[in-house]
N, C-alpha and C. Protein backbone atom coordinates (compact mmCIF):
# COMPACT_ATOMS: atom_id res chain seq x y z
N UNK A 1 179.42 134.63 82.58
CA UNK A 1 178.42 133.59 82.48
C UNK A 1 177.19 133.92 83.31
N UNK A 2 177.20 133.98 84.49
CA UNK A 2 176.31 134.79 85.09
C UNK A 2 175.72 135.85 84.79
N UNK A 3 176.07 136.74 83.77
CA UNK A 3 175.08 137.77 83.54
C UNK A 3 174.28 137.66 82.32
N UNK A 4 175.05 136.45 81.62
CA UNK A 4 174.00 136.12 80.38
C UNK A 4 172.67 135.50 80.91
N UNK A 5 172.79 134.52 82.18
CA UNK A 5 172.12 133.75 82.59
C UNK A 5 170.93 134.77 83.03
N UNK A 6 171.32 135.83 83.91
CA UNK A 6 170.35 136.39 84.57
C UNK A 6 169.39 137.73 83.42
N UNK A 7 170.48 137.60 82.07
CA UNK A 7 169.67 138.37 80.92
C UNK A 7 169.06 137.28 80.45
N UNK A 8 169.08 136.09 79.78
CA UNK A 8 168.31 134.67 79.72
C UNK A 8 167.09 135.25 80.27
N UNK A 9 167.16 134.81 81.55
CA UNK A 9 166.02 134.78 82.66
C UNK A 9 165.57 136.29 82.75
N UNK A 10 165.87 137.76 82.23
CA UNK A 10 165.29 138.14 82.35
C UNK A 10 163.82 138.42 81.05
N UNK A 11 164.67 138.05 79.71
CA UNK A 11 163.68 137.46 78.76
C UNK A 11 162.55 136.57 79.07
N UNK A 12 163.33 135.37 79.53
CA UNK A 12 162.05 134.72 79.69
C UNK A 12 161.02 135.21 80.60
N UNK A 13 161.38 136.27 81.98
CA UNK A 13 160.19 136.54 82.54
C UNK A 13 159.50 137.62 81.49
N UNK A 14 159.49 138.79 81.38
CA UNK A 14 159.36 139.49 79.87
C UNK A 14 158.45 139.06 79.03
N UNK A 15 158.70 137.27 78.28
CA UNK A 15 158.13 137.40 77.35
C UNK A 15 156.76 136.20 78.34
N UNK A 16 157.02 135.85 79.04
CA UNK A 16 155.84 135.54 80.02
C UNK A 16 154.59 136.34 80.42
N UNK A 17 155.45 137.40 80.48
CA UNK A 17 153.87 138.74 81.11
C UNK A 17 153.15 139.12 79.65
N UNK A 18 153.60 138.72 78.55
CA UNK A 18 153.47 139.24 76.88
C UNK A 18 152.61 137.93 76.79
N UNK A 19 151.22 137.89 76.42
CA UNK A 19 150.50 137.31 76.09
C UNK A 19 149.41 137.64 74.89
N UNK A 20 149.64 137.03 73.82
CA UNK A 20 149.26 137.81 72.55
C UNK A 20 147.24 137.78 73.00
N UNK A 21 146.36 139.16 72.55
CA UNK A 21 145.50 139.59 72.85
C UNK A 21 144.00 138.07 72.61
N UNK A 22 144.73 137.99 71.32
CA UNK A 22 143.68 136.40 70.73
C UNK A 22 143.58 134.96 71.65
N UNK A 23 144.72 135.18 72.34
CA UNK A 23 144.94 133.99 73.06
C UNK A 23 144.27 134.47 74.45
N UNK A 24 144.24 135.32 75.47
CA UNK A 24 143.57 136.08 76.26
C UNK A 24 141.93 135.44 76.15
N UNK A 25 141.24 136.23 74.45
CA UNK A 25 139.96 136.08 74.05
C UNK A 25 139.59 134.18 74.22
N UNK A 26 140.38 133.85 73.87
CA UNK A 26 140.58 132.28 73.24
C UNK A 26 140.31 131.31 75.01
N UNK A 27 140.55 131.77 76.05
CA UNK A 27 140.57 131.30 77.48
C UNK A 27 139.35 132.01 78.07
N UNK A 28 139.26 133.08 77.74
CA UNK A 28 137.97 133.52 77.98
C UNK A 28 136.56 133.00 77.68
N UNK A 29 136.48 132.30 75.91
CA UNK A 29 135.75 131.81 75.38
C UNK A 29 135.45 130.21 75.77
N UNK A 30 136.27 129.95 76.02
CA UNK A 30 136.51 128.48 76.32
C UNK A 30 135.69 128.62 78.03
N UNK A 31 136.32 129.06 78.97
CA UNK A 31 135.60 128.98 80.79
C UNK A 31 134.45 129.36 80.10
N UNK A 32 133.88 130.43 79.32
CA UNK A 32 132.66 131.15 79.31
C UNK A 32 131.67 129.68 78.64
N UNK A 33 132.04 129.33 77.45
CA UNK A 33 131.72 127.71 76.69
C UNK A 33 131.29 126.78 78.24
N UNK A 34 132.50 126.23 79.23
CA UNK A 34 132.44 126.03 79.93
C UNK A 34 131.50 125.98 81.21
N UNK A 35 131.34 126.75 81.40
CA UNK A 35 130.30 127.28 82.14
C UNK A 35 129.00 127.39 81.81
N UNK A 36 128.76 127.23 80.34
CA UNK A 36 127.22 127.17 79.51
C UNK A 36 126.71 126.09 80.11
N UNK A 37 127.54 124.94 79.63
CA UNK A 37 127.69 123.91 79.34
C UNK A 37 126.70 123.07 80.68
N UNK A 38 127.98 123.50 81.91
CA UNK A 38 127.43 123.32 83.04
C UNK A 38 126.43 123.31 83.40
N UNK A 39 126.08 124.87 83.12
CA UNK A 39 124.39 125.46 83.15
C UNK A 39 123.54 124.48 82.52
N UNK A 40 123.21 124.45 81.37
CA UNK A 40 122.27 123.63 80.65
C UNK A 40 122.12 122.15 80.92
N UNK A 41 123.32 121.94 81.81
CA UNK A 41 123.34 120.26 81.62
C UNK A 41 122.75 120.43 83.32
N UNK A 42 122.61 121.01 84.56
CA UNK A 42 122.23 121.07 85.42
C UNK A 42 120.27 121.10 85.71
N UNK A 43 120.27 122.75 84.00
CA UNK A 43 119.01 122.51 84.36
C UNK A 43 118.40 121.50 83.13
N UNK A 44 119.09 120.97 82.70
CA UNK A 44 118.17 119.94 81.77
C UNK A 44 117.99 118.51 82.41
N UNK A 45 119.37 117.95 83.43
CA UNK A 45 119.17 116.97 84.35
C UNK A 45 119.37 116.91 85.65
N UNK A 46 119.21 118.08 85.98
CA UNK A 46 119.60 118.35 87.66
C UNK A 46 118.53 118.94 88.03
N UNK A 47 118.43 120.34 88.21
CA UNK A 47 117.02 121.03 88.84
C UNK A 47 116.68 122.47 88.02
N UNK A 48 116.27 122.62 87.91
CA UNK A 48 115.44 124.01 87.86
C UNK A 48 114.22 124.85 88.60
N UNK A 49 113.70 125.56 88.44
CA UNK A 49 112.67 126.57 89.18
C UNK A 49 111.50 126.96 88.51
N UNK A 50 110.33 126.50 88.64
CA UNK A 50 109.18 126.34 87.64
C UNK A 50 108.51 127.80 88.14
N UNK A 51 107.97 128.68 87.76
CA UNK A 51 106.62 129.34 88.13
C UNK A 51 105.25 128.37 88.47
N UNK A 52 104.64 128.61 88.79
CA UNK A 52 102.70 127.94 88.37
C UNK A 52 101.94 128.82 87.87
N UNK A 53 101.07 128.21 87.19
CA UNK A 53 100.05 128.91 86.32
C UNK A 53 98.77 128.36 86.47
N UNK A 54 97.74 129.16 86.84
CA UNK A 54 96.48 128.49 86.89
C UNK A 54 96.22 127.88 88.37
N UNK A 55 95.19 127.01 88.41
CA UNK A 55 94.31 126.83 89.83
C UNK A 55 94.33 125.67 90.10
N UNK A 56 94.84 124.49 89.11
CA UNK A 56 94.36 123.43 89.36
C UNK A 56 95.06 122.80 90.74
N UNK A 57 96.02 123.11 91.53
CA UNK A 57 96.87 122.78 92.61
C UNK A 57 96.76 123.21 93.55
N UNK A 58 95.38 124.56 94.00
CA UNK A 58 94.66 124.82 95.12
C UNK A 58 94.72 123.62 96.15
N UNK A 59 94.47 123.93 97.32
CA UNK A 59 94.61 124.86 98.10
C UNK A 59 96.47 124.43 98.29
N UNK A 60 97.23 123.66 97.99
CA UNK A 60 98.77 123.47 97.94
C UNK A 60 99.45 124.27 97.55
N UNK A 61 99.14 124.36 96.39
CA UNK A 61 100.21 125.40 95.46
C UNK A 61 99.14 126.62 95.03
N UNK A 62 99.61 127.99 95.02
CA UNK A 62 99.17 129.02 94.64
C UNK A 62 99.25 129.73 93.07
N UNK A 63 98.46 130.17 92.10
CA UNK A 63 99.05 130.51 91.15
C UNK A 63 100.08 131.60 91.04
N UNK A 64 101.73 131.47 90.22
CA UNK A 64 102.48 132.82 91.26
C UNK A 64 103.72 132.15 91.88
N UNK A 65 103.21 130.77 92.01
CA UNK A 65 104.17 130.62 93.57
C UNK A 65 105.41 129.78 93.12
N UNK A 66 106.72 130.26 92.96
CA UNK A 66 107.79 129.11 92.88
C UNK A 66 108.44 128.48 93.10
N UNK A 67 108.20 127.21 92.03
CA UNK A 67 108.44 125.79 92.99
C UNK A 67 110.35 125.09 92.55
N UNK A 68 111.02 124.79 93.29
CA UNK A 68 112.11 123.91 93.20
C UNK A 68 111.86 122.61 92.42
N UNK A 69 112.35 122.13 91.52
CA UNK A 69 112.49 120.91 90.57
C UNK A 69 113.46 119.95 90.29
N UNK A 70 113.13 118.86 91.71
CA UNK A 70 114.23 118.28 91.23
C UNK A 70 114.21 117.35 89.82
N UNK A 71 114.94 117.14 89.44
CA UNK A 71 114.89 116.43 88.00
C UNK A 71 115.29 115.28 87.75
N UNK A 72 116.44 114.94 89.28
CA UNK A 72 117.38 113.75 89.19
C UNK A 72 116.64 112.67 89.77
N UNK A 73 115.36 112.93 89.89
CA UNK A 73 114.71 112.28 90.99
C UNK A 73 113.88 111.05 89.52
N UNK A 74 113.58 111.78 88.39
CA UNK A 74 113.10 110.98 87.50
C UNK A 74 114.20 110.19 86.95
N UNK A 75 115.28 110.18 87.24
CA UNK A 75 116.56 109.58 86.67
C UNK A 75 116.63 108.65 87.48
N UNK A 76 116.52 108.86 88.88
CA UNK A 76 117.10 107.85 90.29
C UNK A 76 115.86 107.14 90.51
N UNK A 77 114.81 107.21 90.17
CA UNK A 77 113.38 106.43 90.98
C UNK A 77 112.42 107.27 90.09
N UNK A 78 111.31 106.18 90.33
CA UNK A 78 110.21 106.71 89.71
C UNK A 78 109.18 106.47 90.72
N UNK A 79 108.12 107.84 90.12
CA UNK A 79 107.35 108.88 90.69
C UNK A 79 106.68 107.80 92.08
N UNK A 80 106.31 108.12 92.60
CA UNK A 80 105.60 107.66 94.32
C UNK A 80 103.81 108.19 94.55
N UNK A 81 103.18 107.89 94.89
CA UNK A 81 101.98 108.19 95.16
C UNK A 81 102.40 109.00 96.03
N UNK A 82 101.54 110.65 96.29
CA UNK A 82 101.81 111.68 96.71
C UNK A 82 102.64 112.60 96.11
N UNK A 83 103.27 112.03 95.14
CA UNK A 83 104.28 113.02 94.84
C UNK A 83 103.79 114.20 94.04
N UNK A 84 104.25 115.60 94.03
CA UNK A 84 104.22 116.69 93.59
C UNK A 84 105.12 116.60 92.26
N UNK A 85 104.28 116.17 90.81
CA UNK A 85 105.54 115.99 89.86
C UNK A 85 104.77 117.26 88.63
N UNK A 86 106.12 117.50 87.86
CA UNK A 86 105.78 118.35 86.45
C UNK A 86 106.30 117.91 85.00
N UNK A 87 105.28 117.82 84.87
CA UNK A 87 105.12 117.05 83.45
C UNK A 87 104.65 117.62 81.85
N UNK A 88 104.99 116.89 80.74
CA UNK A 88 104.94 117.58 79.56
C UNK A 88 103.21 117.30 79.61
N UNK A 89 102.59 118.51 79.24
CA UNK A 89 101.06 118.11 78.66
C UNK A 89 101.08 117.38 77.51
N UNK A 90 100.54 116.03 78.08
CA UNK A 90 100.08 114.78 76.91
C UNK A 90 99.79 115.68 75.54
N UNK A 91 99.74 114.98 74.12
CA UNK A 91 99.10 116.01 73.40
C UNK A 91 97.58 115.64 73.45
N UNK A 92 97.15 115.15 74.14
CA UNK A 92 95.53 114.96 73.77
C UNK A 92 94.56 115.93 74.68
N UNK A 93 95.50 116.46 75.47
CA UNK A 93 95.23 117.56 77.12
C UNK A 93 94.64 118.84 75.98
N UNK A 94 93.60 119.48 75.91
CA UNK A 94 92.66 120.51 75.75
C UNK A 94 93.93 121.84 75.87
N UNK A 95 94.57 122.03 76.68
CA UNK A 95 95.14 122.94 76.65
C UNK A 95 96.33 123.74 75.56
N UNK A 96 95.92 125.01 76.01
CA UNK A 96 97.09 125.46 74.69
C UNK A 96 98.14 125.29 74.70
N UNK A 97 99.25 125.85 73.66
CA UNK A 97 100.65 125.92 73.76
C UNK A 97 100.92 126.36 74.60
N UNK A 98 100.42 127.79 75.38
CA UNK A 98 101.28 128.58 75.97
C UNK A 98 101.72 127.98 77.95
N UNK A 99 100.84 126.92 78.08
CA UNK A 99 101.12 126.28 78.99
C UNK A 99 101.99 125.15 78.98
N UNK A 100 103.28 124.45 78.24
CA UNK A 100 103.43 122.85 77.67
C UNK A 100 103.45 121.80 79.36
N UNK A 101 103.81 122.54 80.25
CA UNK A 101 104.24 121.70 81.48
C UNK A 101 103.09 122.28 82.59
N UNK A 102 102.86 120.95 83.18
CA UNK A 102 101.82 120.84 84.21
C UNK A 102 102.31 120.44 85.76
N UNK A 103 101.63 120.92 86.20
CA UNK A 103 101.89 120.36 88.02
C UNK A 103 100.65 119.70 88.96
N UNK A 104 101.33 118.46 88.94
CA UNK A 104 100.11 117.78 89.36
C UNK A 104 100.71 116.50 90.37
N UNK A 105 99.52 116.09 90.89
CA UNK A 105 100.20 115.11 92.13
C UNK A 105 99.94 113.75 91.52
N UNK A 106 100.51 112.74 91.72
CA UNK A 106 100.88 111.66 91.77
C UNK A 106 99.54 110.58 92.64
N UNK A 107 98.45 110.63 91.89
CA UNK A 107 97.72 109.60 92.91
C UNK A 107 97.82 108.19 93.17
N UNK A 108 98.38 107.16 91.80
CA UNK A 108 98.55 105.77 91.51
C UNK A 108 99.55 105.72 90.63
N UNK A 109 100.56 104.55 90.51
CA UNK A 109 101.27 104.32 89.63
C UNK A 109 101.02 103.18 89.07
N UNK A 110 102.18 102.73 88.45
CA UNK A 110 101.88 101.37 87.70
C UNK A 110 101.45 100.24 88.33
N UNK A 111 100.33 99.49 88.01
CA UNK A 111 99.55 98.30 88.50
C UNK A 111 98.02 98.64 89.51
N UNK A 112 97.85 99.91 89.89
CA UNK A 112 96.59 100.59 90.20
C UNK A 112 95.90 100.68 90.01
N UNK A 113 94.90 100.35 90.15
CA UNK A 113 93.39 100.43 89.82
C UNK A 113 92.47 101.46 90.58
N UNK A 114 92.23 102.46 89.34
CA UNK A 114 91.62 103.99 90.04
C UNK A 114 90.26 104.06 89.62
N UNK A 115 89.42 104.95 90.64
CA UNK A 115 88.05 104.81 90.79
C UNK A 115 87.91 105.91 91.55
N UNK A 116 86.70 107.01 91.10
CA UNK A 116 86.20 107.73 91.89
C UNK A 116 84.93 107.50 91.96
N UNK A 117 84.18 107.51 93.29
CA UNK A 117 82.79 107.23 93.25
C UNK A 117 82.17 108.42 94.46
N UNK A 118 81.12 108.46 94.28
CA UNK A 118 80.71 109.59 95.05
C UNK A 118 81.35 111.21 95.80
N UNK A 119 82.47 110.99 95.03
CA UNK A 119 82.89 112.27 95.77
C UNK A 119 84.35 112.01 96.07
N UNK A 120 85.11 110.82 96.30
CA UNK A 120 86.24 110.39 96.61
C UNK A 120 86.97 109.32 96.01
N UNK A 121 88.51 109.27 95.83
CA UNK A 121 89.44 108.36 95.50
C UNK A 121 89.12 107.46 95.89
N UNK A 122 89.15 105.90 95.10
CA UNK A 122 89.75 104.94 95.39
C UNK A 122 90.92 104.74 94.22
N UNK A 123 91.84 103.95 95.25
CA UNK A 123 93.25 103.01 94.46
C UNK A 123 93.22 101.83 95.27
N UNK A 124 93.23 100.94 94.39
CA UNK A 124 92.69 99.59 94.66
C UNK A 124 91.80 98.87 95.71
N UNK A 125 90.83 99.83 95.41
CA UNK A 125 89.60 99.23 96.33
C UNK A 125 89.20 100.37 97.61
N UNK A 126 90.50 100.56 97.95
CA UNK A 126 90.46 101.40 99.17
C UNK A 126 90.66 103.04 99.06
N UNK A 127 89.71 103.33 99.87
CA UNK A 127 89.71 104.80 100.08
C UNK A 127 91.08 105.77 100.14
N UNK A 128 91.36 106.96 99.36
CA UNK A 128 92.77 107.88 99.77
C UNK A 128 92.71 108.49 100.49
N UNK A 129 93.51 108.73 101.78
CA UNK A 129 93.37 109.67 102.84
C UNK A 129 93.93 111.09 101.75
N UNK A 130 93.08 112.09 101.84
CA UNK A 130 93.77 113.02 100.88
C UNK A 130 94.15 114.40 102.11
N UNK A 131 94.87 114.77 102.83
CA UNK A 131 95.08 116.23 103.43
C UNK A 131 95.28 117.13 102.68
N UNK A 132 95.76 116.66 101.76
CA UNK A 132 96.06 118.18 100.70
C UNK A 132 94.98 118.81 100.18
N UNK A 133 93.96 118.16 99.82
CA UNK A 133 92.53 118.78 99.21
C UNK A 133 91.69 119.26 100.08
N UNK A 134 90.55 120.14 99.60
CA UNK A 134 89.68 121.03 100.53
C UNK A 134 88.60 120.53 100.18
N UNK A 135 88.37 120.00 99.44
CA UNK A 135 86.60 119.13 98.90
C UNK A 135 86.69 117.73 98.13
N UNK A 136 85.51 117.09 98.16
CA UNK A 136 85.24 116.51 97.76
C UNK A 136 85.71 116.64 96.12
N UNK A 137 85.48 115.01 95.16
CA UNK A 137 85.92 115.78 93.45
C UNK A 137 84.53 115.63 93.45
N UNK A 138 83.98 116.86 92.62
CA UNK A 138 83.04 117.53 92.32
C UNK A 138 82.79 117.51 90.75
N UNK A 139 83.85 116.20 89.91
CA UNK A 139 83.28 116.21 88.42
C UNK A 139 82.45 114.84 88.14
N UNK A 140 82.34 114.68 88.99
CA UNK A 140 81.15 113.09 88.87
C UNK A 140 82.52 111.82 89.35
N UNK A 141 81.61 110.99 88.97
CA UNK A 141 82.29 109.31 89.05
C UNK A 141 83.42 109.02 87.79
N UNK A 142 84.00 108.06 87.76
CA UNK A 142 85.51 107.69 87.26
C UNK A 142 85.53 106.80 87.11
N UNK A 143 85.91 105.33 86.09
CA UNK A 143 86.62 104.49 86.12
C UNK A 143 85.83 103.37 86.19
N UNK A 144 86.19 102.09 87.81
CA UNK A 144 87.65 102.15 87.26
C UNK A 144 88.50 102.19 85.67
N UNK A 145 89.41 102.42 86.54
CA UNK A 145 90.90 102.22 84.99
C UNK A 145 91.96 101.65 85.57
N UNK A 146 92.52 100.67 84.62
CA UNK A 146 94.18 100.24 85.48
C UNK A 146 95.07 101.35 84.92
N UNK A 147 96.23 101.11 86.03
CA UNK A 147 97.36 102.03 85.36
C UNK A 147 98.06 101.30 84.38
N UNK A 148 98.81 101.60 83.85
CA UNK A 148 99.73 100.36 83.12
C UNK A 148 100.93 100.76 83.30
N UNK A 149 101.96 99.70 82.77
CA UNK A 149 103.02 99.85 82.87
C UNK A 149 104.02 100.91 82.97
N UNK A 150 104.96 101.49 83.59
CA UNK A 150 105.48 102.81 83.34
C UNK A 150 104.69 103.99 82.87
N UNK A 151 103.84 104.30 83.80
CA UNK A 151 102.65 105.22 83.75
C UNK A 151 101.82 105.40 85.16
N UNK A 152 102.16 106.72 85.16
CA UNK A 152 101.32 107.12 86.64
C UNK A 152 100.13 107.58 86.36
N UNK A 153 99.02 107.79 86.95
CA UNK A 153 97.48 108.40 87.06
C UNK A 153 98.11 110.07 87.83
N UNK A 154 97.58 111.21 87.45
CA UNK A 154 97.88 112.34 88.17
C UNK A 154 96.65 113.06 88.10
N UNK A 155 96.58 114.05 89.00
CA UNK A 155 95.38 115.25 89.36
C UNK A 155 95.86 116.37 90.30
N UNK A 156 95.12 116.99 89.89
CA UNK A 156 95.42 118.19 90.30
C UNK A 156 94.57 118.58 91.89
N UNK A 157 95.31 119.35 92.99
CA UNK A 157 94.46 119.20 94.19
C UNK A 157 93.64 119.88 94.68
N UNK A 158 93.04 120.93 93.03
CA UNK A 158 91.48 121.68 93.59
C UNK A 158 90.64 120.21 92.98
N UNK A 159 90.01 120.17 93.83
CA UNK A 159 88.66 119.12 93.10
C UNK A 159 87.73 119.75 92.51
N UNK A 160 87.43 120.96 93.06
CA UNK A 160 86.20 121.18 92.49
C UNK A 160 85.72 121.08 90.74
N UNK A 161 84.73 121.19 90.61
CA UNK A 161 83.80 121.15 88.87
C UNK A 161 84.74 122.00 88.42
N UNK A 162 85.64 121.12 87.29
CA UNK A 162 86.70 121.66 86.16
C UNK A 162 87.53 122.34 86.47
N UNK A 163 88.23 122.29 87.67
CA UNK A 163 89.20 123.44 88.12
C UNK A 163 90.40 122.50 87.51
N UNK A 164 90.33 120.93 87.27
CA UNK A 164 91.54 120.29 87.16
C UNK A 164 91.68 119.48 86.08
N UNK A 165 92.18 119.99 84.82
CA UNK A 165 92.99 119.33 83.70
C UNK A 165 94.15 118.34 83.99
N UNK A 166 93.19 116.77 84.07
CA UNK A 166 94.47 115.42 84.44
C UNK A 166 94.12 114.24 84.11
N UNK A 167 94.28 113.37 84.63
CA UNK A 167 94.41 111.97 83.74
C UNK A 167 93.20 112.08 84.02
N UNK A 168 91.82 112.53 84.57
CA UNK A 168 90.49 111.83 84.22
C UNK A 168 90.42 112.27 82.70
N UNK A 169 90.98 113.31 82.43
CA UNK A 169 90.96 114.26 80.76
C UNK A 169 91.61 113.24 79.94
N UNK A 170 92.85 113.05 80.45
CA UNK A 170 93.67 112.63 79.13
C UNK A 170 94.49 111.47 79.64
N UNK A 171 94.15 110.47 80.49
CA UNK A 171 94.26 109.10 80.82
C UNK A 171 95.87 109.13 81.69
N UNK A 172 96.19 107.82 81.86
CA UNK A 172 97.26 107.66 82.89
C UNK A 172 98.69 108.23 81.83
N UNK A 173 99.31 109.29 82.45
CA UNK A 173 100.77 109.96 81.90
C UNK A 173 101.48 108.62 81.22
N UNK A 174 102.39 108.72 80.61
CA UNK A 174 103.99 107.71 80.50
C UNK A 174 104.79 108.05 81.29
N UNK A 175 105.53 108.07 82.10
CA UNK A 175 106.84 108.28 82.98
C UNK A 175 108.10 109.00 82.13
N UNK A 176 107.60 109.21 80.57
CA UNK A 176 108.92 109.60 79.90
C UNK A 176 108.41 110.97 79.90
N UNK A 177 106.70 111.44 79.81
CA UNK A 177 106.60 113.44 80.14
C UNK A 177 106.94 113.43 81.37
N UNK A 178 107.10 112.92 82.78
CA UNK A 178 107.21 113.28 83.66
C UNK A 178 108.90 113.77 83.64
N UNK A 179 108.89 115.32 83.74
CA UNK A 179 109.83 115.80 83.86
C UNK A 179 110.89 116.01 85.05
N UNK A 180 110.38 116.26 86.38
CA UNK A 180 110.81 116.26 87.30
C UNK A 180 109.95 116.15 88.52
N UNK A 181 110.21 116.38 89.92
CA UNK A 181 109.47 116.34 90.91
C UNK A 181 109.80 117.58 91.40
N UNK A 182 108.49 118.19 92.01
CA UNK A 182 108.51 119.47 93.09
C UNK A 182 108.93 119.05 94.20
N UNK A 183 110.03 120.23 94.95
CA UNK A 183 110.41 119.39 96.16
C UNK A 183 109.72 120.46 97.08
N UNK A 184 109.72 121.95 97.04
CA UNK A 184 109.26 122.93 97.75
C UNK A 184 108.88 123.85 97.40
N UNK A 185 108.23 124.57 97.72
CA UNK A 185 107.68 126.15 97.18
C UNK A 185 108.83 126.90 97.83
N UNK A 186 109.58 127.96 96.80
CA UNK A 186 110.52 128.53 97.13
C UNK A 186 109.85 130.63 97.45
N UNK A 187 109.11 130.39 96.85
CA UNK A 187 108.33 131.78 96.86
C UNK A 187 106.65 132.07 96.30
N UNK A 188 105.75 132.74 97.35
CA UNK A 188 106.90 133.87 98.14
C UNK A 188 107.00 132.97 99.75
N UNK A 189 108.48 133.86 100.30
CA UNK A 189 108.97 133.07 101.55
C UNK A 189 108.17 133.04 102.15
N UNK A 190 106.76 133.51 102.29
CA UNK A 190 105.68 133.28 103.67
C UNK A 190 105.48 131.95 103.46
N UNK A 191 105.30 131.29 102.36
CA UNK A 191 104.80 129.70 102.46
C UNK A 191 106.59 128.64 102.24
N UNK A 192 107.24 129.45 101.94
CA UNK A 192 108.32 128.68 101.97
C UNK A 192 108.16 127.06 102.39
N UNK A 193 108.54 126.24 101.59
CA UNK A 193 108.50 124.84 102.43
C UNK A 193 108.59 124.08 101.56
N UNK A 194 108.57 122.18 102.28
CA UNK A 194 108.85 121.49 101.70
C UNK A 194 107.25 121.04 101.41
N UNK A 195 107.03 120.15 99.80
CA UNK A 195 105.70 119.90 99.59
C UNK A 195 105.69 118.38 99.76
């Protein structure tokens, strides 16, 4: 009785290590599926890593320079005055295809009343302390305009004459192109940081 048992058991270990080749492929395909999955669903609602293109985010952001995206941030709260957000170009924005997403800051949100006069921001009446910019805006006077509902006002932080394609162009965003928020410039590491 005992030696059938331990021939039993030596079959069953035997046909344990025997794993037909399709079934192998079949576990492989599935973690690999798996793992797509993950991927795409992270960077479609979690974060991704933008490049920049163009000037309009002088002297902040560099053209070149890449930025961290959080994404969950348009899911959990919406956008903040100051914020560093990237967004689908409206279709009424001048620009071509080969750019579709923009980076631009957050000056007013919903219920704001925006105005540029001589050279500087107002949101509702009162002057914007701006640190991020190096000049005056240099494309004339603005407005006012209200914001409306679920819709931010954005610009870009070169001021100067036409460096910046933004809502003075193509009016206050919807909150549904706003794709995500910049949290830091990840490269190159000399400017490393949070924005």
């Amino acid at each position: 009785m005992r030696a059938g048992e331990s021939r039993m058991g030596e079959r069953r270990d035997s046909d344990a290590g025997e794993r037909p080749f399709l079934a192998e492929v079949w576990d492989w395909m599935k973690a690999t599926g798996v793992a797509l999955l993950a991927v795409l669903l992270i960077h479609q609602f979690g974060f991704n890593f933008s490049t920049v293109r163009g000037q309009s985010m002088r002297p902040t952001i560099q053209e070149g320079e890449w930025l961290f995206v959080n994404k969950t941030a348009v899911w959990l709260t919406r956008p903040h005055r100051g914020d560093v957000v990237i967004l689908k170009e409206p279709p009424v924005a001048r620009s071509t295809a080969e750019h579709p997403y923009l980076v631009k800051r957050v000056v007013a949100v919903a219920g704001d009343k925006v105005e540029i006069r001589r050279g500087k921001l107002y949101v509702n009446g009162q002057e914007t302390d701006e640190p991020y910019t190096d000049s005056p805006v240099e494309d004339g006077d603005y407005g006012p305009i209200d914001v409306g509902p679920r819709q931010v006002f954005v610009m870009g932080d070169n001021r100067r004459l036409h460096a910046s394609e933004d809502s003075r162009t193509f009016g206050p965003v919807p909150l549904s192109l706003v794709q995500g928020r910049a949290e830091f410039i990840l490269w190159p590491f000399s400017k490393k940081g949070w924005l």
